[in-house]
Protein backbone atom coordinates (compact mmCIF):
# COMPACT_ATOMS: atom_id res chain seq x y z
CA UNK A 1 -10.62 12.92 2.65
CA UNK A 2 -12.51 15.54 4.54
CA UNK A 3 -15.07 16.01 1.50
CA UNK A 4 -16.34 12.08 2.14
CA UNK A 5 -16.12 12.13 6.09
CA UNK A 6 -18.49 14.85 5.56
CA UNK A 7 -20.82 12.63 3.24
CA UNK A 8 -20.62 9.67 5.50
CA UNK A 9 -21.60 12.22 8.59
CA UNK A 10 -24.31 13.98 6.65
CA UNK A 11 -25.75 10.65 5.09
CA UNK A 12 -25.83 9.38 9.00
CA UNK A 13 -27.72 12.17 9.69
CA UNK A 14 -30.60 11.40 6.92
CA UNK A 15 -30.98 8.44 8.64
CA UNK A 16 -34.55 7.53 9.84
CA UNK A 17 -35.66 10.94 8.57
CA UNK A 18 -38.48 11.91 5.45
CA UNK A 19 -35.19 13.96 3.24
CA UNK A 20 -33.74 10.40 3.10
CA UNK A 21 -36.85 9.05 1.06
CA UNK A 22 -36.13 12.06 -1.06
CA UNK A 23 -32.38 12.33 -1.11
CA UNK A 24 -31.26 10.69 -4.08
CA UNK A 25 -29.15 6.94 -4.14
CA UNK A 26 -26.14 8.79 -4.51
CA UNK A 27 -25.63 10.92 -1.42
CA UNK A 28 -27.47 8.07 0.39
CA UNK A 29 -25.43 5.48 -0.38
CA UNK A 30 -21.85 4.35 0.64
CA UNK A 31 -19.71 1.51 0.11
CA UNK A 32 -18.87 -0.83 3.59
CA UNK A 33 -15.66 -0.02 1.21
CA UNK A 34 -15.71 3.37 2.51
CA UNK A 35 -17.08 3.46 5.37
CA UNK A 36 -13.91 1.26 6.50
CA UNK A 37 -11.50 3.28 4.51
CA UNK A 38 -12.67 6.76 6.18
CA UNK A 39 -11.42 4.79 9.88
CA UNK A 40 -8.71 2.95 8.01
CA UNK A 41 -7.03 5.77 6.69
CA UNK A 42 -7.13 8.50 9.90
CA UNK A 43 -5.41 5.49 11.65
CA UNK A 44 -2.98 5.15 8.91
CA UNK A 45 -2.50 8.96 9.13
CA UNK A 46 -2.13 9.27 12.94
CA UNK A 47 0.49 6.02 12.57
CA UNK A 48 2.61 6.59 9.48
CA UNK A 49 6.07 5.27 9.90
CA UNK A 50 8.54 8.47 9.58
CA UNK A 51 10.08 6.95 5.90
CA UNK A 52 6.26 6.87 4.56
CA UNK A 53 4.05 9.73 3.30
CA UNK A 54 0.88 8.54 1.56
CA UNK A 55 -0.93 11.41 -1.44
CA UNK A 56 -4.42 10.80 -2.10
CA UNK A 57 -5.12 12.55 -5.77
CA UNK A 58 -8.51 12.64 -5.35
CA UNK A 59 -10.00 13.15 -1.49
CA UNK A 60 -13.15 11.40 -2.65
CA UNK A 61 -11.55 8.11 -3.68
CA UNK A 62 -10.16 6.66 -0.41
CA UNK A 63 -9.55 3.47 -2.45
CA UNK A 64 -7.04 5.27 -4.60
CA UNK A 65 -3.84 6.40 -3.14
CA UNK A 66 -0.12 6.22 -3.72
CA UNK A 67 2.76 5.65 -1.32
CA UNK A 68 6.34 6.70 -0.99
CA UNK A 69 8.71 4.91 1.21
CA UNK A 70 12.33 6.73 1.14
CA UNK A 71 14.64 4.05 3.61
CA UNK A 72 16.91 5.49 6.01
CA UNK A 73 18.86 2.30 6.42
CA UNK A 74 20.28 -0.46 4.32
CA UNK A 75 20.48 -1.09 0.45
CA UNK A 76 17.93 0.90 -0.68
CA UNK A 77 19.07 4.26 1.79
CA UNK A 78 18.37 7.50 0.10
CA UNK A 79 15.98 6.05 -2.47
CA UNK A 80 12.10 6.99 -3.04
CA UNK A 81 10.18 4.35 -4.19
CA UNK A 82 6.49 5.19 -5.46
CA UNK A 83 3.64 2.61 -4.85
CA UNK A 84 0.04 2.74 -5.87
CA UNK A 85 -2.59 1.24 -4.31
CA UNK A 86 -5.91 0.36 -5.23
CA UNK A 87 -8.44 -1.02 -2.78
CA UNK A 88 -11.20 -3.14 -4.46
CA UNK A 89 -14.83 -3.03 -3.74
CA UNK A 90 -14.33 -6.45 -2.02
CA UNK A 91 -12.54 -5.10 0.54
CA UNK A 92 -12.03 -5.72 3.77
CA UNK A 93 -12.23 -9.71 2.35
CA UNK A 94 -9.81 -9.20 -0.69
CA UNK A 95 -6.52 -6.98 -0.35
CA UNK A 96 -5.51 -4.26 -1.58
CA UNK A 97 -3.64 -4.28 -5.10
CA UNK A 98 -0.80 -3.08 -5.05
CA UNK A 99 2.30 -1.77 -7.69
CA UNK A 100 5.61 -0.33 -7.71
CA UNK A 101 5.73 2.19 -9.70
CA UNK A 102 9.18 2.93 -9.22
CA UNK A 103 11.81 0.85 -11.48
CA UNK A 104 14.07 -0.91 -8.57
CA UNK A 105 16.51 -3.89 -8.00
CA UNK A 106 14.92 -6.11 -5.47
CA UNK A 107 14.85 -9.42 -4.98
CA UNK A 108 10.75 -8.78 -3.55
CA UNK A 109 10.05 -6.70 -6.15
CA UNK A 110 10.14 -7.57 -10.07
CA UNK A 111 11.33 -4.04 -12.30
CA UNK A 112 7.56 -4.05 -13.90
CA UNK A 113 5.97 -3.45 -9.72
CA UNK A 114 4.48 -6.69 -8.99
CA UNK A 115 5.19 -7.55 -5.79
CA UNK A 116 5.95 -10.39 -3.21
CA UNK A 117 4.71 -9.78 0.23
CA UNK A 118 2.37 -12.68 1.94
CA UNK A 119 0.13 -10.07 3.95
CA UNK A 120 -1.23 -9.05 -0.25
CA UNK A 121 -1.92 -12.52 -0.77
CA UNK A 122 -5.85 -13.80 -0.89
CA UNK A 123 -4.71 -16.94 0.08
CA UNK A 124 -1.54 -18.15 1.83
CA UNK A 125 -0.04 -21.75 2.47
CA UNK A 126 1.87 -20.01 5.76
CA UNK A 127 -1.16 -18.96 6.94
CA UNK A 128 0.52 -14.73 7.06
CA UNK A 129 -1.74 -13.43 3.86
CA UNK A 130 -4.55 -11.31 3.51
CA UNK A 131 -7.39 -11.54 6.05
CA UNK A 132 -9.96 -9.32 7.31
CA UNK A 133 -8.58 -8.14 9.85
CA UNK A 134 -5.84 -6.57 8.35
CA UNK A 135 -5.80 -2.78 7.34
CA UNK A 136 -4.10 -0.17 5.66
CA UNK A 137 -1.71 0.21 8.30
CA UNK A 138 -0.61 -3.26 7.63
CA UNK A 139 -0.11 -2.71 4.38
CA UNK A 140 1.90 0.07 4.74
CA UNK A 141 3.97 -1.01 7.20
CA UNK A 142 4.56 -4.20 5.56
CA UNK A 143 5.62 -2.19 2.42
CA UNK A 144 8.11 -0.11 4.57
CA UNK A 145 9.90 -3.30 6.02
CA UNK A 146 10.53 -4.56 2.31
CA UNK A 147 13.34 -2.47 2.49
CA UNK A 148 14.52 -3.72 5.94
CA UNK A 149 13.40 -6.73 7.99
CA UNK A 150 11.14 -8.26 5.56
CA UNK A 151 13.97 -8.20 2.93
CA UNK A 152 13.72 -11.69 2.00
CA UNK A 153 16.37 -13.51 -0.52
CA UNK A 154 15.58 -16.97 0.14
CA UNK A 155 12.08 -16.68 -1.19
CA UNK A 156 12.42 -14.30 -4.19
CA UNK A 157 9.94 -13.04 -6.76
CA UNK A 158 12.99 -11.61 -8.66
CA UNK A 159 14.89 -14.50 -8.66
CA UNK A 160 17.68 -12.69 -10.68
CA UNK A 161 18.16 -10.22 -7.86
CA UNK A 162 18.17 -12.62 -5.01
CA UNK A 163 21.14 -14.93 -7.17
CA UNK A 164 22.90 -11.72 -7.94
CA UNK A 165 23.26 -10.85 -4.10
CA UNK A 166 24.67 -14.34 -3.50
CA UNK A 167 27.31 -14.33 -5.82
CA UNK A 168 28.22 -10.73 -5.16
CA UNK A 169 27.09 -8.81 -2.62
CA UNK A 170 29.09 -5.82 -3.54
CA UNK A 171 27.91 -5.60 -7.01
CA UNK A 172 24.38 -6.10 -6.30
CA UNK A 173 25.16 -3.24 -3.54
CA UNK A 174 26.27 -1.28 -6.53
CA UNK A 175 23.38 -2.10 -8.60
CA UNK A 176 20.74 -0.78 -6.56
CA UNK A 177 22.70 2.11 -5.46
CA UNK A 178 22.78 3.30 -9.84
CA UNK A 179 19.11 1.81 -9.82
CA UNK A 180 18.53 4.17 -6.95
CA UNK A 181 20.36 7.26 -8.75
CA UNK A 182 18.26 6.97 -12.24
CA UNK A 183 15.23 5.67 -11.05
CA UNK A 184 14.42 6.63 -7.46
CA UNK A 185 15.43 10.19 -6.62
């Protein structure tokens, strides 16, 4: 992260000087991409809910980074799930994509990662998806409540999970909590 706040600062400073002419296109030149996700993610950083920590593999790919949300409340208590998240070059118009990597029993998230959360939608009917506006922080916080508030089994993506929790909430209770044991510790 540090290595391309330092590019952005020292490409700022070429600015309206003769070295830019002569620096070459790839020091000089950075993605409104980047430039967003170098603010994006020191405000995601300074206002990380306590059951997130974000890893960035590379600190020169902003756009690349993978999230772990471990619940302290409700079904999915004690579990780590994994996420990875790609921003596109598109962005701040398109969001972010976003996969579970971690196998899970949820009625907002299918067991191959895709998930069901309006704010990662391009386009919404109820008017709560993606816009510009939004940021990472969203993202990540909206992530986070999957496993609390913004449980949802009326709407579901896996509509097996959401039946399963009507017809028995105890054994649905006891099928995340093995999910949780082989797949999420």
């Amino acid at each position: 992260m540090l290595t391309l706040a330092s590019k952005l600062k020292r490409d700022d400073g070429l600015k309206g000087s003769r070295a830019s002419a002569t620096a070459s296109d790839s020091t000089r030149r950075v993605s409104v991409r980047d430039r967003l996700l170098v603010k994006e993610v020191a405000e995601l950083e300074a206002n990380l809910p306590c059951t997130c920590k974000v890893y960035f593999p590379d600190p020169n790919k902003l756009h690349c980074f993978q999230l772990t949300v471990t619940p302290d409340e409700g079904y999915y208590q004690g579990g780590k799930f994994q996420f990875e998240t790609e921003v596109p070059d598109a962005y701040n118009m398109v969001p972010p994509k976003v996969r579970c990597l971690t196998r899970i029993w949820h009625p907002n998230i299918t067991e191959t990662g895709e998930i069901c959360l309006s704010l990662l939608r391009e386009h919404s009917i109820d008017g709560t998806g993606w816009a510009p506006t939004r940021t990472l922080k969203d993202v990540v916080w909206g992530l986070n409540s999957l496993f609390t508030d913004l449980l949802n089994f009326d709407d579901p993506l896996n509509i097996e999970a959401a039946e399963h929790h009507l017809r028995d909430k105890e054994d649905f209770r006891n099928k995340v909590e093995d999910y949780i044991k082989r797949y999420a510790r």
